[in-house]
PDB file of N, CA and C in Angstrom:
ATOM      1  N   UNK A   1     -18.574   8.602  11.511  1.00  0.00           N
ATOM      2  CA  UNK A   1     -17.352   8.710  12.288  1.00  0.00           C
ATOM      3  C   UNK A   1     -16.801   7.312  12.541  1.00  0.00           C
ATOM      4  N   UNK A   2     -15.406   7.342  11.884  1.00  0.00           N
ATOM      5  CA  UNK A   2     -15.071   5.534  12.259  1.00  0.00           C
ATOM      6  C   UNK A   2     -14.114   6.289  14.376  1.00  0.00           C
ATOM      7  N   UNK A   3     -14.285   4.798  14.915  1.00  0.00           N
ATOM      8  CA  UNK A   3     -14.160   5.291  16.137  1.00  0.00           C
ATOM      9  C   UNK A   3     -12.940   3.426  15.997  1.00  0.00           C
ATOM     10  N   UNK A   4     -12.035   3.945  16.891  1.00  0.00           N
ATOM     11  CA  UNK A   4     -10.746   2.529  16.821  1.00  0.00           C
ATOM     12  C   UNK A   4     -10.642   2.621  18.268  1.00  0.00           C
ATOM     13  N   UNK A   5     -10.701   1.695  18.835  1.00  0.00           N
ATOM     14  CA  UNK A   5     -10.660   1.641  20.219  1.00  0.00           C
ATOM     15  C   UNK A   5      -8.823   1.299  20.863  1.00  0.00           C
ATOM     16  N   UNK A   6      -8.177   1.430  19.813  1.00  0.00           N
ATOM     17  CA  UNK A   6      -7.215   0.860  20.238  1.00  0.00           C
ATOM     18  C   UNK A   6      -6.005   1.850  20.751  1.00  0.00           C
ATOM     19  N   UNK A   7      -4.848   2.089  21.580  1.00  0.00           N
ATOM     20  CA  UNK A   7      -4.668   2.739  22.497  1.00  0.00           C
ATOM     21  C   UNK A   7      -3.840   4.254  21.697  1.00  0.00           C
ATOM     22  N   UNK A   8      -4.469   5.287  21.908  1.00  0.00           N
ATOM     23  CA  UNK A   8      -3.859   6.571  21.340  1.00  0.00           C
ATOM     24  C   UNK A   8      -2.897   6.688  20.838  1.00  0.00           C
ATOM     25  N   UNK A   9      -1.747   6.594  21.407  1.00  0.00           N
ATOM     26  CA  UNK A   9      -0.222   6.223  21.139  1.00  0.00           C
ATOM     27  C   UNK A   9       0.666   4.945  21.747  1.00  0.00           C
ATOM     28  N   UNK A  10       1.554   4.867  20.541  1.00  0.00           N
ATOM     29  CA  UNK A  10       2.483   3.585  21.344  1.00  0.00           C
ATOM     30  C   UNK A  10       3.529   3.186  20.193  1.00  0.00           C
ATOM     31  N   UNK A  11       4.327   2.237  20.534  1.00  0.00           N
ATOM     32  CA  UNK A  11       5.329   2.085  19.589  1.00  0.00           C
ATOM     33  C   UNK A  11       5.189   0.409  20.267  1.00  0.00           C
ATOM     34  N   UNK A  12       5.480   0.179  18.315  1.00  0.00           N
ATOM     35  CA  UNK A  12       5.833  -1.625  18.348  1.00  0.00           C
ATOM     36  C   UNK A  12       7.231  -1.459  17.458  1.00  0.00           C
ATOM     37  N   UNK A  13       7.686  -2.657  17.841  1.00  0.00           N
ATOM     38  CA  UNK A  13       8.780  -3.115  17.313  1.00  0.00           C
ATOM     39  C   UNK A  13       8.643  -4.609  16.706  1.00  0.00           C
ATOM     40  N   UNK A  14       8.860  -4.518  14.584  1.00  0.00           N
ATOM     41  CA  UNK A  14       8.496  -5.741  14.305  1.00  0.00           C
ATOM     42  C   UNK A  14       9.560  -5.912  13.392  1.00  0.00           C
ATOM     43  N   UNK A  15       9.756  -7.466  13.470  1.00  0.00           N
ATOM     44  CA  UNK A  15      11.092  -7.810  12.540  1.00  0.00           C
ATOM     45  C   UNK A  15      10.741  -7.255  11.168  1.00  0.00           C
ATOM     46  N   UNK A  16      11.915  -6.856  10.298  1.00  0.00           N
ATOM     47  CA  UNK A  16      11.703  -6.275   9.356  1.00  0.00           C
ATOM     48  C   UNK A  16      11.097  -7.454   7.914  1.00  0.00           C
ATOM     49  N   UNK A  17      11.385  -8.608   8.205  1.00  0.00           N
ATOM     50  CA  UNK A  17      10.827  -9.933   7.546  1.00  0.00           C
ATOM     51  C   UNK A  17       9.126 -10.249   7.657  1.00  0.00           C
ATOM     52  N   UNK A  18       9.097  -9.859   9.368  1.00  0.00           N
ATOM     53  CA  UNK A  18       7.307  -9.919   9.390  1.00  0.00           C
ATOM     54  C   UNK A  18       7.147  -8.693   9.026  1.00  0.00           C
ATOM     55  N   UNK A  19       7.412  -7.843   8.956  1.00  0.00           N
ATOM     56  CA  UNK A  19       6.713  -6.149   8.068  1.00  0.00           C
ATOM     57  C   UNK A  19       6.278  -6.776   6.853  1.00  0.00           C
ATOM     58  N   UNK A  20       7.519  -7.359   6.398  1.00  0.00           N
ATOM     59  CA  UNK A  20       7.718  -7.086   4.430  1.00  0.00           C
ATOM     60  C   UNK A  20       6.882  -8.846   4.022  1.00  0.00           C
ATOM     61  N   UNK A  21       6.748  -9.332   5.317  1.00  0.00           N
ATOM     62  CA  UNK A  21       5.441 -10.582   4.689  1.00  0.00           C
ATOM     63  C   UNK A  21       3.777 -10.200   4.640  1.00  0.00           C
ATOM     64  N   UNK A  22       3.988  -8.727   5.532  1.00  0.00           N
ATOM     65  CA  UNK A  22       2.599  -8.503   6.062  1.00  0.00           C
ATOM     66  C   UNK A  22       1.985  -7.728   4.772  1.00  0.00           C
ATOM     67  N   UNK A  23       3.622  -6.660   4.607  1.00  0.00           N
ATOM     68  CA  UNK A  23       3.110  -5.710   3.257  1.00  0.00           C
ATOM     69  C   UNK A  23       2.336  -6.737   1.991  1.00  0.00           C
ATOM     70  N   UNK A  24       3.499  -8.023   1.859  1.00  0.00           N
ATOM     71  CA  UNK A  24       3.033  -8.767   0.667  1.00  0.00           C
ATOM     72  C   UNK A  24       1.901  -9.492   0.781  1.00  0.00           C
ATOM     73  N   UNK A  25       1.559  -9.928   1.628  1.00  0.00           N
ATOM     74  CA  UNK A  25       0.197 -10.517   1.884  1.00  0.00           C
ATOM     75  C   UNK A  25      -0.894  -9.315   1.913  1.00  0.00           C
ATOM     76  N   UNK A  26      -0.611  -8.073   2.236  1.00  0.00           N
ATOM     77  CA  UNK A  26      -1.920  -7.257   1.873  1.00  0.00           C
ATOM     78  C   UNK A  26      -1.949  -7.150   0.624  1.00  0.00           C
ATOM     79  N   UNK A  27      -0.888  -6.712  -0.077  1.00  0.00           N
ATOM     80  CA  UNK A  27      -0.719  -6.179  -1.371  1.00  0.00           C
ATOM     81  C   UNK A  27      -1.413  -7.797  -2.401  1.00  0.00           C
ATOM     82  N   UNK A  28      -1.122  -9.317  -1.806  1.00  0.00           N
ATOM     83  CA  UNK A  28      -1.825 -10.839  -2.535  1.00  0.00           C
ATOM     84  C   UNK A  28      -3.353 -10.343  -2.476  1.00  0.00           C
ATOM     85  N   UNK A  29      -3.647  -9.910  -1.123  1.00  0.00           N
ATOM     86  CA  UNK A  29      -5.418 -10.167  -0.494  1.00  0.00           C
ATOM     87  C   UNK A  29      -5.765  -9.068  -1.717  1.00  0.00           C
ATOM     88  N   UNK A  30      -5.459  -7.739  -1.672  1.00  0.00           N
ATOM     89  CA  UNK A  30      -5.920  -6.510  -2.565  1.00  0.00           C
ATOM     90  C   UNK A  30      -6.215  -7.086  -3.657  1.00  0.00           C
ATOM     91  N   UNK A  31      -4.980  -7.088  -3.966  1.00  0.00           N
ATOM     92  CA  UNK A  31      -5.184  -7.105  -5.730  1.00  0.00           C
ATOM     93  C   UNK A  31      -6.405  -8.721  -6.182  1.00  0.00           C
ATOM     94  N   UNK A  32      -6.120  -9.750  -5.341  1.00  0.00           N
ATOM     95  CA  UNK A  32      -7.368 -10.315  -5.705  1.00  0.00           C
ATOM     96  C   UNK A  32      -8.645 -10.074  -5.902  1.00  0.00           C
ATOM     97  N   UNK A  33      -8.739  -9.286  -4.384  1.00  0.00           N
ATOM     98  CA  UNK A  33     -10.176  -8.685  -4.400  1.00  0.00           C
ATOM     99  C   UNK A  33     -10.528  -7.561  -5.587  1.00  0.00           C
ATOM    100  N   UNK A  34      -9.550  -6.485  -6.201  1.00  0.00           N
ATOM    101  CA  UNK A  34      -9.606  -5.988  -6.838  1.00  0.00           C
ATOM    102  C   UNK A  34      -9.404  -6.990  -8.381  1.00  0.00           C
ATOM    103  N   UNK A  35      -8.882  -7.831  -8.557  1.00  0.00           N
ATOM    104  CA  UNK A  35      -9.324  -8.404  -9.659  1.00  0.00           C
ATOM    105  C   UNK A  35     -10.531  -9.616 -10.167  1.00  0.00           C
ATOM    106  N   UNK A  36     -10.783 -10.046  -8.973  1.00  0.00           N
ATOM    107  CA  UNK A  36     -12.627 -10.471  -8.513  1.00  0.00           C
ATOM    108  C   UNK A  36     -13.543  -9.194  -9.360  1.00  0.00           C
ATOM    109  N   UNK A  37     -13.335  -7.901  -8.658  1.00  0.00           N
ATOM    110  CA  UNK A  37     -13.999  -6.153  -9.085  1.00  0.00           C
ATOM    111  C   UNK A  37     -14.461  -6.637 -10.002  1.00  0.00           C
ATOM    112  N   UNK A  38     -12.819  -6.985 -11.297  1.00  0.00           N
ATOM    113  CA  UNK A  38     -12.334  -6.486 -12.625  1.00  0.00           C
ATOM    114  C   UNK A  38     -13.520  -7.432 -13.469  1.00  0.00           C
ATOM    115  N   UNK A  39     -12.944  -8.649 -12.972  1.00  0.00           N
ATOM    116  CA  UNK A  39     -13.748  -9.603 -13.695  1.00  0.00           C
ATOM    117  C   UNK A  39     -15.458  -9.864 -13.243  1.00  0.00           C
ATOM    118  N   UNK A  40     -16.235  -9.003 -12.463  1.00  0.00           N
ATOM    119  CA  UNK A  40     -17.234  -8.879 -12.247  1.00  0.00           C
ATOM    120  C   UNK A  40     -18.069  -7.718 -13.248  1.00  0.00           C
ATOM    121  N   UNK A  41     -16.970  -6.860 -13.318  1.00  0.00           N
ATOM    122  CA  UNK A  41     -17.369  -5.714 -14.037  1.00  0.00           C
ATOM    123  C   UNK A  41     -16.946  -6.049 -15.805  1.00  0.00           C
ATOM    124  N   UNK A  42     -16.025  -7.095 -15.922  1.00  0.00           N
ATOM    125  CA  UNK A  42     -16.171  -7.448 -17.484  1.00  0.00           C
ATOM    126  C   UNK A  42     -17.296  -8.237 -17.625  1.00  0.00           C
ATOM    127  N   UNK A  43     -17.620  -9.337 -16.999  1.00  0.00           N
ATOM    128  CA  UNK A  43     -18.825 -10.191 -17.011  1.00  0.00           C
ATOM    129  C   UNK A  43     -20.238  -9.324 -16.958  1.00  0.00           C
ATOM    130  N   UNK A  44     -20.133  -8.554 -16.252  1.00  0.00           N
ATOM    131  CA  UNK A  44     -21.736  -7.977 -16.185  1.00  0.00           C
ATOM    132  C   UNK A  44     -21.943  -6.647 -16.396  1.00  0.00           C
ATOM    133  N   UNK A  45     -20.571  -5.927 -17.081  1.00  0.00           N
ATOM    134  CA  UNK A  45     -20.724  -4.264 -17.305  1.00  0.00           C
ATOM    135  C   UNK A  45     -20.577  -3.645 -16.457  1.00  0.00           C
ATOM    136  N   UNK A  46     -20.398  -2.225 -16.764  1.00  0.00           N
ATOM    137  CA  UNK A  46     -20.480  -1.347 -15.841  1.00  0.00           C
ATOM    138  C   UNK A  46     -21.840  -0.959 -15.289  1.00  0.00           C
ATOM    139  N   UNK A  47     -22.052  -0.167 -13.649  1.00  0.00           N
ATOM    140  CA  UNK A  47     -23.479   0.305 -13.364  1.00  0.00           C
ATOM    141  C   UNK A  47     -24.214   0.644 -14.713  1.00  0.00           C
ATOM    142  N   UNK A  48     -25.599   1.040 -14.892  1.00  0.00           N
ATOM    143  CA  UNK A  48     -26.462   2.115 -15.860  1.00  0.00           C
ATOM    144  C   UNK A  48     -25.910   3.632 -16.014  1.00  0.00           C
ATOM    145  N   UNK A  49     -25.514   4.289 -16.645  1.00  0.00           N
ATOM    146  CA  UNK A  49     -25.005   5.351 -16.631  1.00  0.00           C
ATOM    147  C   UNK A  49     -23.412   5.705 -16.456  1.00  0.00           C
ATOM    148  N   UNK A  50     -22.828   4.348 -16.346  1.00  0.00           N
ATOM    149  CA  UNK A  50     -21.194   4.524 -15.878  1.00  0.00           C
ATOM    150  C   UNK A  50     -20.461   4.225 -17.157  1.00  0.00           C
ATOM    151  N   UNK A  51     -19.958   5.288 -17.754  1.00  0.00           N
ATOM    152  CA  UNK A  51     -19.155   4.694 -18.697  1.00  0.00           C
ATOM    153  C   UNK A  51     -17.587   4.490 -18.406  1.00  0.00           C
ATOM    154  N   UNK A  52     -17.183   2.773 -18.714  1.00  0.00           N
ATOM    155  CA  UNK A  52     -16.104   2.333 -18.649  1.00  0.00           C
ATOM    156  C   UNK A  52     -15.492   1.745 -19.896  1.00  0.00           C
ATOM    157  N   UNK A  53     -13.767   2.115 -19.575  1.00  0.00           N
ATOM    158  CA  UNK A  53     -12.706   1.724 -20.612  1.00  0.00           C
ATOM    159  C   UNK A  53     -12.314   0.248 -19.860  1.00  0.00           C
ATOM    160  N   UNK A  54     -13.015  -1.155 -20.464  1.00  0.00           N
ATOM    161  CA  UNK A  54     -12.843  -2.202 -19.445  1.00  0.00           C
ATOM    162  C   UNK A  54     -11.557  -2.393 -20.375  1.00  0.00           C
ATOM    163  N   UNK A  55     -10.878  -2.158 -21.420  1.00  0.00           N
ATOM    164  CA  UNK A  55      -9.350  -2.602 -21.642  1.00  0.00           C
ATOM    165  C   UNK A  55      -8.137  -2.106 -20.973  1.00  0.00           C
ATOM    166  N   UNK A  56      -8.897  -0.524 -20.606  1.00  0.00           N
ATOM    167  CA  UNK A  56      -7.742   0.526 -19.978  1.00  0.00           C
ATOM    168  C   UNK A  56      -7.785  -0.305 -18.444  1.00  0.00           C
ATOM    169  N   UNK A  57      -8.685  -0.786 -17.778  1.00  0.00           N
ATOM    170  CA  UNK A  57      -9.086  -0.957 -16.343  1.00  0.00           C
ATOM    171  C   UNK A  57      -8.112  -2.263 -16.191  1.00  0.00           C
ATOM    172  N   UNK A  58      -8.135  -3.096 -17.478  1.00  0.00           N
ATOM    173  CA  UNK A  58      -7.136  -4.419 -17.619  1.00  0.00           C
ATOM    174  C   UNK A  58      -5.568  -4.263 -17.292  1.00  0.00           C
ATOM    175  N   UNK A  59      -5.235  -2.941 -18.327  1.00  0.00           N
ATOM    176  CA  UNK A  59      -4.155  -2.671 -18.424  1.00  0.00           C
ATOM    177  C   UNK A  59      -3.812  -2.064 -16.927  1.00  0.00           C
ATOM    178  N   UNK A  60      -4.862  -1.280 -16.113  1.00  0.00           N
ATOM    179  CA  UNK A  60      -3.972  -0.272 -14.887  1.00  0.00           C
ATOM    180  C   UNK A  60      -3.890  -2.095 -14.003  1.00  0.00           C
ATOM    181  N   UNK A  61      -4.941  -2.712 -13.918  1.00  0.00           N
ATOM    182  CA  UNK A  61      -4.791  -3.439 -12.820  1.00  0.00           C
ATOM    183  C   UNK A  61      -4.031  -4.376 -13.411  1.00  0.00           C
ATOM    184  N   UNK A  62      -3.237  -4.611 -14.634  1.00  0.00           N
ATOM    185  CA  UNK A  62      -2.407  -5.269 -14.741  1.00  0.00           C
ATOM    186  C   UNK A  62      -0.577  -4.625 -14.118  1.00  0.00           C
ATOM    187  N   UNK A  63      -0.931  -3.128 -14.308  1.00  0.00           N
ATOM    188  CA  UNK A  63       0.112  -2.285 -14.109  1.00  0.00           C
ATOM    189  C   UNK A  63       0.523  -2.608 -12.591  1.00  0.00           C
ATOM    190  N   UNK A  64      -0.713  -1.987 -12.015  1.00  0.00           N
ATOM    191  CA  UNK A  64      -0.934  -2.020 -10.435  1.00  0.00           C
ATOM    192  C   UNK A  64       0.178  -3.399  -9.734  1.00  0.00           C
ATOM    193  N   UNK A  65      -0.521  -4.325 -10.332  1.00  0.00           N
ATOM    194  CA  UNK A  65       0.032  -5.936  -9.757  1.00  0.00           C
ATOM    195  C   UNK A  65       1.643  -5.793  -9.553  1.00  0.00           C
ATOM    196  N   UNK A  66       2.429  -5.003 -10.645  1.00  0.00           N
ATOM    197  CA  UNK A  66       3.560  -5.323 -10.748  1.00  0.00           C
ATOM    198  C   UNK A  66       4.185  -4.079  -9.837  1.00  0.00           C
ATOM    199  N   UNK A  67       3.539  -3.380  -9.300  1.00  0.00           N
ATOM    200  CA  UNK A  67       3.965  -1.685  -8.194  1.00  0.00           C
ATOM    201  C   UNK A  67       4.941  -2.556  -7.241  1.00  0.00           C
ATOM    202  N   UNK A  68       4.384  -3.823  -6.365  1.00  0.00           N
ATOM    203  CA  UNK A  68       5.342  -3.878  -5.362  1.00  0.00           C
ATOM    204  C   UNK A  68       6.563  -4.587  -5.527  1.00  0.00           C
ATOM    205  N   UNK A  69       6.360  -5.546  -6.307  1.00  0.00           N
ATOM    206  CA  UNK A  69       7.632  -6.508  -7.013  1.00  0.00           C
ATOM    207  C   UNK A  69       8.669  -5.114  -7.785  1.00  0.00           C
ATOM    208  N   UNK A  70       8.421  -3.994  -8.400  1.00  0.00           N
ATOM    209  CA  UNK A  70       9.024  -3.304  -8.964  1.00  0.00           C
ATOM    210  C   UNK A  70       9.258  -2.229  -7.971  1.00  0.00           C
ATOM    211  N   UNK A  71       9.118  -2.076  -6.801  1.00  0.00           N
ATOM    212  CA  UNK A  71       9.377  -1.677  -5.491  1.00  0.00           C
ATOM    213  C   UNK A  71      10.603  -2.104  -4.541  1.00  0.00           C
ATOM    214  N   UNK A  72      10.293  -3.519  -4.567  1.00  0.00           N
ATOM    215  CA  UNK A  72      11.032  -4.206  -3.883  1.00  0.00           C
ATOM    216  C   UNK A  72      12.109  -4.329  -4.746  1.00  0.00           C
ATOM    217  N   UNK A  73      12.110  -4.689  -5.940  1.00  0.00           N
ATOM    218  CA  UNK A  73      13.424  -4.361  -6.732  1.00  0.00           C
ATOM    219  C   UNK A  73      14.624  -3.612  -6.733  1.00  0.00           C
ATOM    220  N   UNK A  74      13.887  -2.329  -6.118  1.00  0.00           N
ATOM    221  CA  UNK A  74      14.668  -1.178  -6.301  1.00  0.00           C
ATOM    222  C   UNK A  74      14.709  -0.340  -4.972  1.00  0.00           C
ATOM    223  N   UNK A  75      15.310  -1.170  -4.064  1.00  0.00           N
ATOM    224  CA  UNK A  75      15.810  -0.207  -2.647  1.00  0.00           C
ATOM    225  C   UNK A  75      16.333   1.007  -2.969  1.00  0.00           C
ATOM    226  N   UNK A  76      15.606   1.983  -2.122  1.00  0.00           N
ATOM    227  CA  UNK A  76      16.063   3.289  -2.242  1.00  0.00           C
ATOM    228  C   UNK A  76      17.387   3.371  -1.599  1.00  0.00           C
ATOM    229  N   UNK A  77      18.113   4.790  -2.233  1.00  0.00           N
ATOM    230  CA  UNK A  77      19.299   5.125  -1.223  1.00  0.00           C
ATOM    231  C   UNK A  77      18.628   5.763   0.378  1.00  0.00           C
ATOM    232  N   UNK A  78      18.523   5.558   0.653  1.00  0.00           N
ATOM    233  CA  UNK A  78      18.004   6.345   1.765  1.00  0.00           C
ATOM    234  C   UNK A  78      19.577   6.900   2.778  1.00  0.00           C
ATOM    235  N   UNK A  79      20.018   7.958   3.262  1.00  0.00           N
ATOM    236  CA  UNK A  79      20.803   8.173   3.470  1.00  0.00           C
ATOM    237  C   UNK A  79      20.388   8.445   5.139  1.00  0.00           C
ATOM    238  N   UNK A  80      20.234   7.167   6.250  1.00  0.00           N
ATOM    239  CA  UNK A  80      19.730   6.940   7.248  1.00  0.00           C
ATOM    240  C   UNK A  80      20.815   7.700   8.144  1.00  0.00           C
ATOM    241  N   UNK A  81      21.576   7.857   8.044  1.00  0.00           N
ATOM    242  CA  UNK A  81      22.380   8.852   9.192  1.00  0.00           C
ATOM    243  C   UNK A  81      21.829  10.266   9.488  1.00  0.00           C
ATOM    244  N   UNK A  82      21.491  10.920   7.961  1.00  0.00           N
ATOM    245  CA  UNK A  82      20.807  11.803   8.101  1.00  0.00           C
ATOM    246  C   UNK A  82      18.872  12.073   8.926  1.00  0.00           C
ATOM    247  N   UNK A  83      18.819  10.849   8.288  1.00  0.00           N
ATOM    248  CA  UNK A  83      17.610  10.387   8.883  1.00  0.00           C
ATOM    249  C   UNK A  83      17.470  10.449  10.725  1.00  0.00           C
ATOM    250  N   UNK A  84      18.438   9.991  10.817  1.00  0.00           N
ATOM    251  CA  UNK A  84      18.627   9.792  12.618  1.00  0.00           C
ATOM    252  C   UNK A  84      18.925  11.315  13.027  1.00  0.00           C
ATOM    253  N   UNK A  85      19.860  12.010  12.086  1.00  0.00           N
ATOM    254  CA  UNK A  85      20.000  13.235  12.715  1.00  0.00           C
ATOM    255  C   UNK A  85      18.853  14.147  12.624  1.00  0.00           C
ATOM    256  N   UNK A  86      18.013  14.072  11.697  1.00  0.00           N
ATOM    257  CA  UNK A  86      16.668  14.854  11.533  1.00  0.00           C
ATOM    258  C   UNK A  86      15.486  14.376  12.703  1.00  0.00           C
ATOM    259  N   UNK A  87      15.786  13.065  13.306  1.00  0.00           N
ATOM    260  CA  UNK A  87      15.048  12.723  13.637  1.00  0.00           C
ATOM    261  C   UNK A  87      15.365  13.195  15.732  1.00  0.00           C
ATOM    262  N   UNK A  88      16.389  13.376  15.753  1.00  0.00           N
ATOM    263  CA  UNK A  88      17.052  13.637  16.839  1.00  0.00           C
ATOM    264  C   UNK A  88      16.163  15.213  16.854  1.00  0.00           C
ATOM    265  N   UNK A  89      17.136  16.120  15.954  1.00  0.00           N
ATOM    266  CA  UNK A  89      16.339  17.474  16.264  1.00  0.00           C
ATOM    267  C   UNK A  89      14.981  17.772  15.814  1.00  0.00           C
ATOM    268  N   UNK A  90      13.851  16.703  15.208  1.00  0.00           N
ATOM    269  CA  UNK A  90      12.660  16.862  15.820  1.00  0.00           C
ATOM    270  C   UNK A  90      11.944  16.105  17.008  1.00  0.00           C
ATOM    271  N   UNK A  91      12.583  15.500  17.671  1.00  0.00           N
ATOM    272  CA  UNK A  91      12.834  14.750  19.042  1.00  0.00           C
ATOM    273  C   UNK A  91      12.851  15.626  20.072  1.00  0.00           C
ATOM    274  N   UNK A  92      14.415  16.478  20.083  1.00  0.00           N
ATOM    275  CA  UNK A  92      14.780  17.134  20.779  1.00  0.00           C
ATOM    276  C   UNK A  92      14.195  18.023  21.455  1.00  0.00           C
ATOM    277  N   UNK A  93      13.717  18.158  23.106  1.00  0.00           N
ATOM    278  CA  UNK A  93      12.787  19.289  23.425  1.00  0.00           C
ATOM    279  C   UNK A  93      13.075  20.598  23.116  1.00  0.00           C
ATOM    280  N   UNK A  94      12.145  21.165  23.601  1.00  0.00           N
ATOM    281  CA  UNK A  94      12.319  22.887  22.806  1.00  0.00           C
ATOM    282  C   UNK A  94      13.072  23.629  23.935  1.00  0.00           C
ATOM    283  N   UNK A  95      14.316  24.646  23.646  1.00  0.00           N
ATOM    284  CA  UNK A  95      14.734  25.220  24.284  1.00  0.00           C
ATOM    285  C   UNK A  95      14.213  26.355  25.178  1.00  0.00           C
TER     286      UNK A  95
END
């Protein structure tokens, strides 16, 4: 059981610049650590019994790397008026 001590509910408010540095700095830390994995597992194989495609594993975590840059590229339409109004009548108390 993971147990988080931290408070049930609550709301923060963060500039949308520190969000999108925080996203990119997880998304730097990940993929290192996941390509540390890569190159641990080309250097010394897979477990006894694990069979791996170490070219296919090259290619996804080469794929992977490029998810958020090809993310950020491409702002969605998001049609936020609607958004606010959906968000109003699940807000809204119950009659």
């Amino acid at each position: 059981m993971i147990e988080f001590a931290g408070a049930q509910a609550g709301r923060v408010t963060v500039p949308t610049g520190e969000f999108l540095g925080a996203v990119a700095d997880f998304d730097r830390a990940l993929l290192a650590a996941m390509s540390r994995r890569v190159a641990e597992l080309t250097a010394a194989g897979p477990p006894p019994g694990v069979a791996l495609d170490l070219a296919q594993l090259h290619r996804e975590h080469r794929d992977r790397a490029a998810w958020l840059p090809r993310a950020r590229a491409h702002p969605g339409a998001t049609d936020w008026a609607a958004v606010r109004a959906g968000v109003r009548d699940l807000t809204r108390p119950p009659r």
